[in-house]
C-alpha atoms as a PDB file:
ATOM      1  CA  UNK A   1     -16.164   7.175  36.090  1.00  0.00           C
ATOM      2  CA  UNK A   2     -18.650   4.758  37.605  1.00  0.00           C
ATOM      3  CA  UNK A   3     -17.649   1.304  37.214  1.00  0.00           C
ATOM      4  CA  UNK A   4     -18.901  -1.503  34.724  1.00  0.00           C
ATOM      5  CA  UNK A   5     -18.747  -4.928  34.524  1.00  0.00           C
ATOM      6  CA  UNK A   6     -19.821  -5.053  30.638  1.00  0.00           C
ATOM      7  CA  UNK A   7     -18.075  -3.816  27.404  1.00  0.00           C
ATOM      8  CA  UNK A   8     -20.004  -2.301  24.592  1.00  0.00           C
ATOM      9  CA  UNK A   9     -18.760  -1.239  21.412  1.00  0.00           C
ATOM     10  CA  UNK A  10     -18.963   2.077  19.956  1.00  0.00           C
ATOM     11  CA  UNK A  11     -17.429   3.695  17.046  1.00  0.00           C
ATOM     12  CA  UNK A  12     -13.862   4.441  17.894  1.00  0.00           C
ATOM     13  CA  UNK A  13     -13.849   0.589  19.443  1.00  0.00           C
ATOM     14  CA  UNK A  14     -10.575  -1.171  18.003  1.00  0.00           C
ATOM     15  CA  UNK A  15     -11.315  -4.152  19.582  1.00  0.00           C
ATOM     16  CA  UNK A  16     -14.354  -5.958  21.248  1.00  0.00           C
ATOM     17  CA  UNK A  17     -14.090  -9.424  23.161  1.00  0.00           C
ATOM     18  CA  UNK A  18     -18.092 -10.586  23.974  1.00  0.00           C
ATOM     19  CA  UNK A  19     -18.461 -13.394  26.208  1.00  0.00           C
ATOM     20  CA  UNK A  20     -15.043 -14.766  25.053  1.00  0.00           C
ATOM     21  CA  UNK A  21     -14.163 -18.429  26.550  1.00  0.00           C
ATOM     22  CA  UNK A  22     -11.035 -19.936  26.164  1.00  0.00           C
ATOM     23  CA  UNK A  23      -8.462 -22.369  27.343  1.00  0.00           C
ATOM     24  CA  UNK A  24      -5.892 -25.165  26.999  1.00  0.00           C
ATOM     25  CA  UNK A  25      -7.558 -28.494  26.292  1.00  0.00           C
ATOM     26  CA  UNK A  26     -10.636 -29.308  28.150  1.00  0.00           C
ATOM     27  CA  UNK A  27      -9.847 -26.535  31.046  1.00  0.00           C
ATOM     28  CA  UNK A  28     -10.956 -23.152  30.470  1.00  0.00           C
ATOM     29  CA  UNK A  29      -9.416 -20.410  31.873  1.00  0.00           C
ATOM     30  CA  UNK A  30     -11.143 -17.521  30.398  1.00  0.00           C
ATOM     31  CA  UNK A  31     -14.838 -18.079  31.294  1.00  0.00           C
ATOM     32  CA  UNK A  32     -17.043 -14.878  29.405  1.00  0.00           C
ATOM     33  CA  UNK A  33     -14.514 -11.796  29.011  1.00  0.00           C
ATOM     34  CA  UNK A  34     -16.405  -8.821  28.122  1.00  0.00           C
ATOM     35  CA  UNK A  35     -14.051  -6.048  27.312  1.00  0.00           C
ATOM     36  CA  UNK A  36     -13.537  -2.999  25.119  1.00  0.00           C
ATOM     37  CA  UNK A  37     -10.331  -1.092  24.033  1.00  0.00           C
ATOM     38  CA  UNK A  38     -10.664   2.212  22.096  1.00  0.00           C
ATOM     39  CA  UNK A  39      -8.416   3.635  19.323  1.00  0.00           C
ATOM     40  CA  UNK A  40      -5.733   5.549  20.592  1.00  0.00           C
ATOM     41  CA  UNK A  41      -5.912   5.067  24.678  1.00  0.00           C
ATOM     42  CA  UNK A  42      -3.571   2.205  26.773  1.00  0.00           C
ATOM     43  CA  UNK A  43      -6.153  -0.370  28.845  1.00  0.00           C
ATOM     44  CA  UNK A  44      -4.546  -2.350  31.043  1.00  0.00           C
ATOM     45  CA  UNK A  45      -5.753  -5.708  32.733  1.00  0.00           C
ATOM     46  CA  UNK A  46      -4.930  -6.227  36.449  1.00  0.00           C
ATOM     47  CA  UNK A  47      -5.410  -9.366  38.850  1.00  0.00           C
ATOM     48  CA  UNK A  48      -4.027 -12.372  40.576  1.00  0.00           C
ATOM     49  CA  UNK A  49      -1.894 -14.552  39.245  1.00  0.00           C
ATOM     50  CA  UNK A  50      -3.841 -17.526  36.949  1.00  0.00           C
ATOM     51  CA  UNK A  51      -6.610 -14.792  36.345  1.00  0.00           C
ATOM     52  CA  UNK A  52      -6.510 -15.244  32.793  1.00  0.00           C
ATOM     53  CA  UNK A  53      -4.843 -11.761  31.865  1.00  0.00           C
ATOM     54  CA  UNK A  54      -2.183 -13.590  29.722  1.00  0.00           C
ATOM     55  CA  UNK A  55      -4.519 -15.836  28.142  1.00  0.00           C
ATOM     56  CA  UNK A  56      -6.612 -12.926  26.841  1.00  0.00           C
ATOM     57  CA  UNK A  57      -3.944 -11.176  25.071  1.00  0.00           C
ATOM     58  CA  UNK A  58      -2.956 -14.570  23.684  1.00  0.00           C
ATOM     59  CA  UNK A  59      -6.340 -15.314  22.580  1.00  0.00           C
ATOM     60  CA  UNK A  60      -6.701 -11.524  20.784  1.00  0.00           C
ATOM     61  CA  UNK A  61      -3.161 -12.576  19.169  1.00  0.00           C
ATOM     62  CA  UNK A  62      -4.390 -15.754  17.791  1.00  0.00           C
ATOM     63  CA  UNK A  63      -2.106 -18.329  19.764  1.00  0.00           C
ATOM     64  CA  UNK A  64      -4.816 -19.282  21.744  1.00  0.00           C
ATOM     65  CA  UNK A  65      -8.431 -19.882  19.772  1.00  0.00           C
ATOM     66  CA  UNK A  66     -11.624 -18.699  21.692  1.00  0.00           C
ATOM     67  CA  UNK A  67     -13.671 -21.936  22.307  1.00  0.00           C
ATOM     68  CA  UNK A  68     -17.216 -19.279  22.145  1.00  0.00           C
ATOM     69  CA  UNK A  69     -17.575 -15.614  22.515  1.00  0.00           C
ATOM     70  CA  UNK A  70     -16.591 -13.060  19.728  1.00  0.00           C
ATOM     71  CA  UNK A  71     -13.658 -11.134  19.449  1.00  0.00           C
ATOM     72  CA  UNK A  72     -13.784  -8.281  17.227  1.00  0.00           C
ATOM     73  CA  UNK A  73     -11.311  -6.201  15.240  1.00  0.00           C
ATOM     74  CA  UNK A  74     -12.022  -3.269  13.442  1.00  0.00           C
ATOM     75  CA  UNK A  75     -15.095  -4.647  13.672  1.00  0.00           C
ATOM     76  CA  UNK A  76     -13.932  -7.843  12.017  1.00  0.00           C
ATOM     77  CA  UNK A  77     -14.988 -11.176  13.494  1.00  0.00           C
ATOM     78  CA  UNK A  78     -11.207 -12.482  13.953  1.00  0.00           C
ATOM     79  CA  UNK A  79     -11.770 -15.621  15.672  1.00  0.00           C
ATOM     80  CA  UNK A  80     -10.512 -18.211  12.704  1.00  0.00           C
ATOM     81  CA  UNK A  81      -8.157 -16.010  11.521  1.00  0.00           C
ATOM     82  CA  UNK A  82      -4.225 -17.503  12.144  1.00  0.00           C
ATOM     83  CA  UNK A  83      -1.989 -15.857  14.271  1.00  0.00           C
ATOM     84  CA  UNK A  84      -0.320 -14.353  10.992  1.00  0.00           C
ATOM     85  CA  UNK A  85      -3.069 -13.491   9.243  1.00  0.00           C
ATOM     86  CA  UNK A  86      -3.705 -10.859  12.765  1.00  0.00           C
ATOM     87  CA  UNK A  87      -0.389  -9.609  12.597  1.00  0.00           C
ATOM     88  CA  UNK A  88      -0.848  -8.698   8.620  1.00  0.00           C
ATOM     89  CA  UNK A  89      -3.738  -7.157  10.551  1.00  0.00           C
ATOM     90  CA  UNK A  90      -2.526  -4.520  12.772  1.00  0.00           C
ATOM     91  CA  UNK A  91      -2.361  -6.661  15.922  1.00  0.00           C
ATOM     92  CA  UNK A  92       0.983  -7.215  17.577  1.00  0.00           C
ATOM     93  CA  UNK A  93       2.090  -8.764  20.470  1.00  0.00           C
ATOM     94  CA  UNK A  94       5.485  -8.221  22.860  1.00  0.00           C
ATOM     95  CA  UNK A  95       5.526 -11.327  25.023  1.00  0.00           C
ATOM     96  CA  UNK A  96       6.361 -11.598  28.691  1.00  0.00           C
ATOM     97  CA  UNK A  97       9.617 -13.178  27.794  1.00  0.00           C
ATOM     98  CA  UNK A  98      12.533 -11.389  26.616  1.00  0.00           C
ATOM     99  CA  UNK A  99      11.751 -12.324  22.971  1.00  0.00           C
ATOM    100  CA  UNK A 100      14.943 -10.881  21.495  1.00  0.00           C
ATOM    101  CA  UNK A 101      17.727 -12.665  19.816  1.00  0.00           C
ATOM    102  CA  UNK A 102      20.795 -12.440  21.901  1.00  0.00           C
ATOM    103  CA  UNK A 103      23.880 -12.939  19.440  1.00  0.00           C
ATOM    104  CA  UNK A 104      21.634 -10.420  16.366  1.00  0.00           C
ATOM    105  CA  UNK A 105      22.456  -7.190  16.996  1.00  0.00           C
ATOM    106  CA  UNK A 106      20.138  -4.778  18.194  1.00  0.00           C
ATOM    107  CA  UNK A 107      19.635  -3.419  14.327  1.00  0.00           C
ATOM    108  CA  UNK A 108      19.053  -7.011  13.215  1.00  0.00           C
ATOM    109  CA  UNK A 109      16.522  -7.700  15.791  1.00  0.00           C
ATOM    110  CA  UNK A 110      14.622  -4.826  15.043  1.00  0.00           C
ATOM    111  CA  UNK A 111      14.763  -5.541  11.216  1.00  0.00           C
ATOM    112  CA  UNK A 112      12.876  -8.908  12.263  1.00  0.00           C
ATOM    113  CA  UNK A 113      10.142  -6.645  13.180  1.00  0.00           C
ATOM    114  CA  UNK A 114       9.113  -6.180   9.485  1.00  0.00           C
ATOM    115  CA  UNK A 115       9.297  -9.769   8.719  1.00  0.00           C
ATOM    116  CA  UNK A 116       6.048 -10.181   6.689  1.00  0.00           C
ATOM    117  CA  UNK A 117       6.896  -6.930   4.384  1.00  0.00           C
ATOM    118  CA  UNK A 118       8.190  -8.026   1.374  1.00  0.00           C
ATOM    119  CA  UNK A 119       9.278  -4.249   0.338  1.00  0.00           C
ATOM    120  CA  UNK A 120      12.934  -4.234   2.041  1.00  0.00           C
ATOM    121  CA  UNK A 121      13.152  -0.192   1.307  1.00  0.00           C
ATOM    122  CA  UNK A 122      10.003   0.114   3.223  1.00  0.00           C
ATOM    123  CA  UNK A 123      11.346  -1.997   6.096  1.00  0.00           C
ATOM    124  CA  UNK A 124      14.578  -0.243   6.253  1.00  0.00           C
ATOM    125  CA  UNK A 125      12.366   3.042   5.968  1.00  0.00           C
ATOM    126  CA  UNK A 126      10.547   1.989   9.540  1.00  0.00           C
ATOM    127  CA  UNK A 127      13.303   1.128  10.906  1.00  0.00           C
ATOM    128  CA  UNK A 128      15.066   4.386  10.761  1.00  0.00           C
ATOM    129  CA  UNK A 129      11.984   5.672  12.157  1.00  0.00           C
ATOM    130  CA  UNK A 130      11.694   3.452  14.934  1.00  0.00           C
ATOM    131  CA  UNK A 131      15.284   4.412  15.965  1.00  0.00           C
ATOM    132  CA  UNK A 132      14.311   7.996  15.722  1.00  0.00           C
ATOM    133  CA  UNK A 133      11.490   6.894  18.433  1.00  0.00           C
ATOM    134  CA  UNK A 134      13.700   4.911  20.540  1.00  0.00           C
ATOM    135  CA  UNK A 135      17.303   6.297  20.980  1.00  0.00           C
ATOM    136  CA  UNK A 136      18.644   2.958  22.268  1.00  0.00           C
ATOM    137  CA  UNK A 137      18.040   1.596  18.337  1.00  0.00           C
ATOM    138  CA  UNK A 138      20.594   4.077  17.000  1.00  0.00           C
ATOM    139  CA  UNK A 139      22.551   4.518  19.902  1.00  0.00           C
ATOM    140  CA  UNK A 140      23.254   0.405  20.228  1.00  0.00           C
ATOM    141  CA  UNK A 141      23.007  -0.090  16.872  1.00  0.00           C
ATOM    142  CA  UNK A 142      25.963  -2.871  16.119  1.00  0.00           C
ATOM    143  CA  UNK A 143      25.702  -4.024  19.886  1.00  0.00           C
ATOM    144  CA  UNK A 144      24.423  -7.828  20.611  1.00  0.00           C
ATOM    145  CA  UNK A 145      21.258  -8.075  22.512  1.00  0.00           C
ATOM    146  CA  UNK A 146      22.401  -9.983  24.205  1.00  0.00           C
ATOM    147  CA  UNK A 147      24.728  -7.378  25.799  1.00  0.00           C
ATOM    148  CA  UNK A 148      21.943  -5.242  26.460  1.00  0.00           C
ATOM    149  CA  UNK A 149      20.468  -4.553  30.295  1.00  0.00           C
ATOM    150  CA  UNK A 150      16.925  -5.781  30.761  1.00  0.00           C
ATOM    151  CA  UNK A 151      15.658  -2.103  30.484  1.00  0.00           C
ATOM    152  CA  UNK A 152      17.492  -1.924  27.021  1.00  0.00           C
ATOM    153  CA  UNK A 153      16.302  -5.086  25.803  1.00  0.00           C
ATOM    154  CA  UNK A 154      13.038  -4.397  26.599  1.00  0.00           C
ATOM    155  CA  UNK A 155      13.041  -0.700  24.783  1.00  0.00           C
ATOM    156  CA  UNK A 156      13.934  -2.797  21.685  1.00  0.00           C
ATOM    157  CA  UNK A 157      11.276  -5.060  21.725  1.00  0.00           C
ATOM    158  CA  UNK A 158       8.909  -2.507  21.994  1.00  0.00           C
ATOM    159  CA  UNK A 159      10.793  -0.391  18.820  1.00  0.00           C
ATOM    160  CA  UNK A 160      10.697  -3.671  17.353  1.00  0.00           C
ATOM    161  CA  UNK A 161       6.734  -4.181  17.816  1.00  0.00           C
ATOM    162  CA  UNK A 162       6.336  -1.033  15.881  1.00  0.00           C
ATOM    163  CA  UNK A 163       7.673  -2.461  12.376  1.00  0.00           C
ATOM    164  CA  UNK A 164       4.355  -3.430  10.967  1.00  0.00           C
ATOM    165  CA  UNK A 165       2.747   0.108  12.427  1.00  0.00           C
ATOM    166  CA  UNK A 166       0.187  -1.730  14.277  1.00  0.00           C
ATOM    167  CA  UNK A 167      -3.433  -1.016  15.029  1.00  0.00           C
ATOM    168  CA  UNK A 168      -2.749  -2.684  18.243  1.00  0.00           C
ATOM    169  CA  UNK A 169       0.085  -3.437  20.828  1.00  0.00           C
ATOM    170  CA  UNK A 170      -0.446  -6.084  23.313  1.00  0.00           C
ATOM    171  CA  UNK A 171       2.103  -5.946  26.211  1.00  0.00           C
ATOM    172  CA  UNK A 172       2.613  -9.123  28.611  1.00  0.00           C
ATOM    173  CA  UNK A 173       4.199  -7.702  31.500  1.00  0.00           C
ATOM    174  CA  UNK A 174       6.310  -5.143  30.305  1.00  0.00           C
ATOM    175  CA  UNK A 175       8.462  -4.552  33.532  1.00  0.00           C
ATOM    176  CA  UNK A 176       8.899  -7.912  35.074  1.00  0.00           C
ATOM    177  CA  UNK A 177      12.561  -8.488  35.928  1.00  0.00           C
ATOM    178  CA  UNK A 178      13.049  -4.519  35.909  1.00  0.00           C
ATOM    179  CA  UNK A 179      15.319  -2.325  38.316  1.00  0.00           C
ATOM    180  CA  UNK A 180      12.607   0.998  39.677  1.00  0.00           C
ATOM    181  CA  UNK A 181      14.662   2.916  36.889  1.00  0.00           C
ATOM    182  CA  UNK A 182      14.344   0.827  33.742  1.00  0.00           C
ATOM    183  CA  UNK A 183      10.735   0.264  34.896  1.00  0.00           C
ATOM    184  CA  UNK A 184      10.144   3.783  34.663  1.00  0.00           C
ATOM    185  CA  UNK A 185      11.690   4.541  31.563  1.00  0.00           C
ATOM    186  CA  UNK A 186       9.601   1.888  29.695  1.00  0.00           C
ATOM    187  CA  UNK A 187       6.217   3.532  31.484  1.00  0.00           C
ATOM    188  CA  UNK A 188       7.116   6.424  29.968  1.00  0.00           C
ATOM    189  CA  UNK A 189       7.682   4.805  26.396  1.00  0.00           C
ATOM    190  CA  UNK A 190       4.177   2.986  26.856  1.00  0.00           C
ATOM    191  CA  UNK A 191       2.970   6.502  27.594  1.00  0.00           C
ATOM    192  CA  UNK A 192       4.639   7.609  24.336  1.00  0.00           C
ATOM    193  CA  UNK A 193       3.325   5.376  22.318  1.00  0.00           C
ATOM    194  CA  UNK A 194      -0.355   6.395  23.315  1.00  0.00           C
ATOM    195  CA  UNK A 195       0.436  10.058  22.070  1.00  0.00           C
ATOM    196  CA  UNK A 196       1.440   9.328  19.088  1.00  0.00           C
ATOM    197  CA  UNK A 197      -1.700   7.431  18.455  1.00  0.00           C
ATOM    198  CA  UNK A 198      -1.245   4.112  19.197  1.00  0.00           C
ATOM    199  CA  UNK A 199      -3.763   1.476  20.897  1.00  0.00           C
ATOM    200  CA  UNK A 200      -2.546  -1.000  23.598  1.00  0.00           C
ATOM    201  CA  UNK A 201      -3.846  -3.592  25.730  1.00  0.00           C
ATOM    202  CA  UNK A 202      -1.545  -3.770  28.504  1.00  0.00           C
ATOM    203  CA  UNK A 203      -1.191  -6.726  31.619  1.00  0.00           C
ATOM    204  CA  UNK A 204       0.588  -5.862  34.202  1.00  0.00           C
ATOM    205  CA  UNK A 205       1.585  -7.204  37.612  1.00  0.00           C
ATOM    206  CA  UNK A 206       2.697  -3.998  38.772  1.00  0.00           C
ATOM    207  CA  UNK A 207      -0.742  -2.688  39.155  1.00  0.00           C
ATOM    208  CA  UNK A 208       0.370   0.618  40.425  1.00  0.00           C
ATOM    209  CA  UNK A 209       2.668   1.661  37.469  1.00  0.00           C
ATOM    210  CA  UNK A 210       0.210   0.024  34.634  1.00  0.00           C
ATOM    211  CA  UNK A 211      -2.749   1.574  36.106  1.00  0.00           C
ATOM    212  CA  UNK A 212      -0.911   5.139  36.186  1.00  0.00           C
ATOM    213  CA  UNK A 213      -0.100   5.184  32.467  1.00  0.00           C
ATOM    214  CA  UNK A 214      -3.769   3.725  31.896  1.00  0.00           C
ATOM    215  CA  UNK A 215      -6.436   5.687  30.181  1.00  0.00           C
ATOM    216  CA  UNK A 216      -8.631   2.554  31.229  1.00  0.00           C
ATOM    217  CA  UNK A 217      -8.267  -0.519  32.928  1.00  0.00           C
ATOM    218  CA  UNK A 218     -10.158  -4.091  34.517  1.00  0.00           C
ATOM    219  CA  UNK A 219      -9.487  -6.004  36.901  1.00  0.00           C
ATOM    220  CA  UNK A 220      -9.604 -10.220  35.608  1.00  0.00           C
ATOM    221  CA  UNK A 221     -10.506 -12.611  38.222  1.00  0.00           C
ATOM    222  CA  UNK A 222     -11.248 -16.249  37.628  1.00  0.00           C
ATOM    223  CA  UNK A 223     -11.595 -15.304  33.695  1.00  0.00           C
ATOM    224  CA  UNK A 224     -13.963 -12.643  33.685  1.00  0.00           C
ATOM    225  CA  UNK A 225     -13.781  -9.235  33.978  1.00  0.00           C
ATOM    226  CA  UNK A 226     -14.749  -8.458  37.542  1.00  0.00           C
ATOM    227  CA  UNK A 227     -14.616  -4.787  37.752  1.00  0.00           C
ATOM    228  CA  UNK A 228     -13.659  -1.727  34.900  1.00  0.00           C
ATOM    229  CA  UNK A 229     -13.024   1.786  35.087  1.00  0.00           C
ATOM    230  CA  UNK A 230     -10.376   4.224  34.496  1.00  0.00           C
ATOM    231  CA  UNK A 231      -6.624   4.134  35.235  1.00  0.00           C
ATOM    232  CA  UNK A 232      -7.401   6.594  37.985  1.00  0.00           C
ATOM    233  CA  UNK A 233     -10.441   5.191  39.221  1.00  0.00           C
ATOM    234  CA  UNK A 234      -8.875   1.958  40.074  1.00  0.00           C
ATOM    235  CA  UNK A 235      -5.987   3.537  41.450  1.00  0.00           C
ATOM    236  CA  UNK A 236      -8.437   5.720  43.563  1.00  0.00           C
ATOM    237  CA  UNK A 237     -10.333   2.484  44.642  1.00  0.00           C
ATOM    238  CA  UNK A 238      -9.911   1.557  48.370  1.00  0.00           C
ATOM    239  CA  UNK A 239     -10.411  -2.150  47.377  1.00  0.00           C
ATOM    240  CA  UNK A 240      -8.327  -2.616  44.488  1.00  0.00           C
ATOM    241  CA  UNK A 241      -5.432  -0.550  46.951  1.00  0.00           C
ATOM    242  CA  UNK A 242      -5.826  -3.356  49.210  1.00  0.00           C
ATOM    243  CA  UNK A 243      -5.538  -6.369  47.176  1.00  0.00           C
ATOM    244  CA  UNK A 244      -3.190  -5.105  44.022  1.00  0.00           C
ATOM    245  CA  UNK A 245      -1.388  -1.850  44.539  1.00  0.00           C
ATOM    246  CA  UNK A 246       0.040  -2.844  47.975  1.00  0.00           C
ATOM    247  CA  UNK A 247       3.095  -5.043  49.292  1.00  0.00           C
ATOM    248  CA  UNK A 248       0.167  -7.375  51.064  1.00  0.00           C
ATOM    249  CA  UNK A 249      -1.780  -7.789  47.849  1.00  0.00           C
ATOM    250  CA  UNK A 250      -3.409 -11.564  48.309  1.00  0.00           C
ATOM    251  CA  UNK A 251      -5.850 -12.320  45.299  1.00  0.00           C
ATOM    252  CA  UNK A 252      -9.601 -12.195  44.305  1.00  0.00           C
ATOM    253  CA  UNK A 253     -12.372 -10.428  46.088  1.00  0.00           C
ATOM    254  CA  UNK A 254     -15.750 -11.246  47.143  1.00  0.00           C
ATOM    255  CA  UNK A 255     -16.181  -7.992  47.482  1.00  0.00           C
ATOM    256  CA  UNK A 256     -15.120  -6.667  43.798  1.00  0.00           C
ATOM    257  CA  UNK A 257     -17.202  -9.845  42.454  1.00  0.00           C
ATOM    258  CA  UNK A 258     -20.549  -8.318  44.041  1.00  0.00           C
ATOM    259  CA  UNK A 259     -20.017  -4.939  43.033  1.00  0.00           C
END
């Protein structure tokens, strides 16, 4: 697929940022994202650190405002909407930080997941599904959290994030802190969750991993979208290779900025 550097939205589009700026106080730090995620496919965001990647899934999830731009859900102009009132929407997001709460068990925690339902057979309903999804759920059922590896704690969060059967998943670096074998295994669950349907908008340090379970992907730098294309394609690029999927990775590129 031939690269872009522009997002346009189409019928299956689940979510459209246009030109979206955004920031904390007078400093902006996303400075015109243009970027489209389609129904049922993984898109993950690569780049330096202080690109921005963060910011934009904090901005879709409503704990950051746009200051212009659109962002669009389902078509829906979501930009005033509280970060609640997006989550009763279909958009959820797994922070960067191990979210969980360590002395809850592992049930408990995933039982938060369904916070905002007010029908407690429907909760418990999901969450015997969600433990049919992720073995760990059932298998460390009465366990604290706490107790859990980082691996483990992380395959909860994401059983967790599927309470509310979201629209959307946003992921903020879903393997930092991982041994090679836990990162793997929660690859493969991001994979999972794809083929059953799901949408997610995925940043990832790990370029190499989050780029191989990518349908699509863009690369952030300096708050706008410098370069898009498919999981693949970006993996296949000589230039991304050199700056992101390698030990020697350094930053932002003239050279992707002109392309």
């Amino acid at each position: 697929m031939a690269a872009e550097s522009t997002a346009s939205e189409t019928p299956t589009t689940l979510l459209h940022l246009s030109a979206v700026t955004a920031g904390y106080g007078a400093g902006l730090i996303l400075k015109g994202v243009d970027l489209a995620v389609t129904r049922g496919e993984i898109v993950c965001l690569i780049g330096p650190n202080g690109a921005g990647k963060s910011t934009v899934l904090k901005t879709v999830s409503g704990l950051l405002r746009n200051a212009g731009g659109t962002v669009l859900f389902n078509g829906e102009d979501i930009g005033r909407l509280t970060s609640r009132e997006r989550l009763a929407r279909g958009i959820v997001h797994v922070p960067q930080d191990r979210s969980l709460f360590p002395t809850m068990t592992v049930w408990e925690n995933v039982i938060m997941g369904g916070f905002i339902l007010s029908n407690h057979a429907l909760v418990k309903q999901r969450a015997e599904e969600v433990a049919e999804i992720f073995p760990i759920v059932a298998k460390r059922r009465s366990a604290a959290a706490g107790s859990l590896s980082g691996g483990e704690q992380k395959q909860v969060e994401l059983a967790r994030s599927l309470m509310l059967d979201p629209a959307l998943i946003l992921l903020d670096e879903p393997s930092i802190g991982l041994d090679p074998k836990s990162r793997t295994s929660v690859f493969a669950s991001i994979a999972n969750l794809a083929r059953d349907g799901r949408t997610v908008l995925l940043v990832e340090q790990n370029a190499r991993s989050g780029l191989a379970v990518a349908h699509m992907a863009a690369v952030l730098e300096a708050g706008r979208v410098a370069l898009t294309g498919t999981g693949q394609s970006l993996l296949d690029d000589p230039e991304v290779a050199r700056l992101y999927l390698g030990a020697s990775a350094q930053g932002p590129s003239a050279a992707l900025a002109t392309r």
